[in-house]
N, C-alpha and C. Protein backbone atom coordinates (compact mmCIF):
# COMPACT_ATOMS: atom_id res chain seq x y z
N UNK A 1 0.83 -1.17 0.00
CA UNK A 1 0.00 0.00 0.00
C UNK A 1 0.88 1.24 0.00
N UNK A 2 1.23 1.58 1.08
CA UNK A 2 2.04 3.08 1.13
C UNK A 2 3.44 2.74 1.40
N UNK A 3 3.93 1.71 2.45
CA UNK A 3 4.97 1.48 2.89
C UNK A 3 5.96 0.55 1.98
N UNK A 4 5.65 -0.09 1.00
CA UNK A 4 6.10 -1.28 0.22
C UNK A 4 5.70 -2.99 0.95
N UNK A 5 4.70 -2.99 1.98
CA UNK A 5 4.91 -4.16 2.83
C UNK A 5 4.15 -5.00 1.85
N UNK A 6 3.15 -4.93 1.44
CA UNK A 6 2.73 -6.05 0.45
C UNK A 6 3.92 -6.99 -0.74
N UNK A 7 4.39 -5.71 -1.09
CA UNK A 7 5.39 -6.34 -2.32
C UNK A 7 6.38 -6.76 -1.47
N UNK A 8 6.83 -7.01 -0.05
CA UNK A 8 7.80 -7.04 0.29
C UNK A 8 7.72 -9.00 0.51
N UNK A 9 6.46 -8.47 1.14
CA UNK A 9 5.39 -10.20 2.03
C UNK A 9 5.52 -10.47 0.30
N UNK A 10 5.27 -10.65 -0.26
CA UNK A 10 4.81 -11.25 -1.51
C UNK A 10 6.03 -11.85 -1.89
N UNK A 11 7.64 -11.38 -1.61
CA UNK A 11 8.57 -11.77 -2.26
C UNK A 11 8.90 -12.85 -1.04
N UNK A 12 8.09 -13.17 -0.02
CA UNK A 12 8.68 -13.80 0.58
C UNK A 12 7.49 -14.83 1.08
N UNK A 13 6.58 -14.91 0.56
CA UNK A 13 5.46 -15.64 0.53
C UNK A 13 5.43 -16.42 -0.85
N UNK A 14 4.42 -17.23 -0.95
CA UNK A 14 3.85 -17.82 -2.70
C UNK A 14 2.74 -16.95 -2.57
N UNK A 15 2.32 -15.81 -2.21
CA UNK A 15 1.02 -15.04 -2.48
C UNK A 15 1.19 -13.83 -3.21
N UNK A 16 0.26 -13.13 -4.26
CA UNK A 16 0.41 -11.96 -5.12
C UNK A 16 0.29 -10.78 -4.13
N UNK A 17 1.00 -9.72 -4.16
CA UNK A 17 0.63 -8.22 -3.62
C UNK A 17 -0.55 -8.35 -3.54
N UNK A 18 -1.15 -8.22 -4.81
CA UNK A 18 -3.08 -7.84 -4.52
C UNK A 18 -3.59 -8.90 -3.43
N UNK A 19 -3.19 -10.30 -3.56
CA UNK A 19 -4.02 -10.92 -2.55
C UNK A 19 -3.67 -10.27 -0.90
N UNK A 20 -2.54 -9.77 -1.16
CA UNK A 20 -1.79 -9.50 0.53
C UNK A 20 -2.52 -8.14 0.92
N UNK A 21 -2.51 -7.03 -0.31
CA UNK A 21 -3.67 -6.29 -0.15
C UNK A 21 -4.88 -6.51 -0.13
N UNK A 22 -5.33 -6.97 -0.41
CA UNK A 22 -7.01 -7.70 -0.26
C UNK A 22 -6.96 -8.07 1.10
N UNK A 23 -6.80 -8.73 1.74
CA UNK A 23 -6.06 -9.04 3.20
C UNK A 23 -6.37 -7.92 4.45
N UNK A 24 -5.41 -7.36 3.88
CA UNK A 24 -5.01 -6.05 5.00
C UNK A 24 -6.32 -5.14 4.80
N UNK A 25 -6.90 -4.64 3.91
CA UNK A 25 -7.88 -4.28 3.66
C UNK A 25 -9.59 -4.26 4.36
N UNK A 26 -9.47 -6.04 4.19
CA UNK A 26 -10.39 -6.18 5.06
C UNK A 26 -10.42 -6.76 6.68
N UNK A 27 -8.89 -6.76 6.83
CA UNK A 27 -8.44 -7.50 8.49
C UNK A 27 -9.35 -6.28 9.07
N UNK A 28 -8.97 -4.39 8.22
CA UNK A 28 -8.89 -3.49 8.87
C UNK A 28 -10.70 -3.45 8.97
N UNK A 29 -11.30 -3.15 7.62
CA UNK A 29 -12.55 -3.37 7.83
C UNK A 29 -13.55 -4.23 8.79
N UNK A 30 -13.34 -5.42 9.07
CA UNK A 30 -13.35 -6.34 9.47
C UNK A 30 -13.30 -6.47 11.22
N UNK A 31 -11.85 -6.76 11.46
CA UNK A 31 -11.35 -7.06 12.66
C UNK A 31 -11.07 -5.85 13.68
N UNK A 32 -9.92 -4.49 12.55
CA UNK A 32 -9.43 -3.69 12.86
C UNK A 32 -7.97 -3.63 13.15
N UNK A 33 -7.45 -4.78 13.13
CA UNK A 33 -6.58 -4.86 13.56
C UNK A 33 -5.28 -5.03 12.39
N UNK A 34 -6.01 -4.62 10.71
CA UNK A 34 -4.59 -4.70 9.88
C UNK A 34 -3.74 -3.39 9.95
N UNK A 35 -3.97 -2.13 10.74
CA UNK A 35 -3.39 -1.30 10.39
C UNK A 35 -2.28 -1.28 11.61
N UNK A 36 -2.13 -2.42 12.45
CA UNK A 36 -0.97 -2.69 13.50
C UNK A 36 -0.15 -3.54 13.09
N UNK A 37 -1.13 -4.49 12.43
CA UNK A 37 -0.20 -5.89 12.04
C UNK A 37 0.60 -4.92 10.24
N UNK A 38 0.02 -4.21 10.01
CA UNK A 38 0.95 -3.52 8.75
C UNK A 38 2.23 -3.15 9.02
N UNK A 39 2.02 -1.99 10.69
CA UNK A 39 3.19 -1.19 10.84
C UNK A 39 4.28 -2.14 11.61
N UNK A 40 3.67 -3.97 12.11
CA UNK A 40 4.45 -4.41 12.98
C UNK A 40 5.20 -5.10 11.65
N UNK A 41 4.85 -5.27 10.78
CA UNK A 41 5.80 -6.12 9.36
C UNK A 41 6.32 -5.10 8.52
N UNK A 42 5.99 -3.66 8.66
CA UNK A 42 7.33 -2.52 8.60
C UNK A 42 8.56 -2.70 8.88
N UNK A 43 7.96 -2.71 10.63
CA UNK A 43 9.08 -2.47 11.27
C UNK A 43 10.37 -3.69 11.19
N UNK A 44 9.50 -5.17 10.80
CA UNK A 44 9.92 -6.29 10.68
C UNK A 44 10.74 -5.95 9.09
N UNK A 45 10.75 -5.60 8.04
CA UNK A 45 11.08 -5.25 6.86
C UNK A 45 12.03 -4.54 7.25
N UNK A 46 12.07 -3.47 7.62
CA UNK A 46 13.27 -2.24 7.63
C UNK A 46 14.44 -2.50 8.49
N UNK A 47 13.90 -3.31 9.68
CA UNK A 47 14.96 -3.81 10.59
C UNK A 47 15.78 -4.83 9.74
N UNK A 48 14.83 -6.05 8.97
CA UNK A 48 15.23 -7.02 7.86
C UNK A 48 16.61 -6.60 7.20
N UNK A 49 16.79 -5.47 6.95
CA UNK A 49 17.55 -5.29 5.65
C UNK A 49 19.17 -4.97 6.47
């Protein structure tokens, strides 16, 4: 979405960006809870490198 985390999960998953967005999308709609689990696989990405 904004951060690169979909394309990031995607290179490290067998799942497409869009499905990982589709996902997060509705965890947030849904549950509420994709816009924590986004910034906690940020932080997991940036530390990554």
């Amino acid at each position: 979405m904004i951060l690169g985390v979909c394309e990031w999960l995607s290179t490290k998953t067998n799942f497409q960006a869009k499905e990982i967005r589709v996902f997060f999308v509705l965890a947030v709609l849904l549950a509420g809870f994709g816009v924590g689990l986004y910034l906690i696989l940020f932080l997991v990405k940036v530390l990554s490198n």
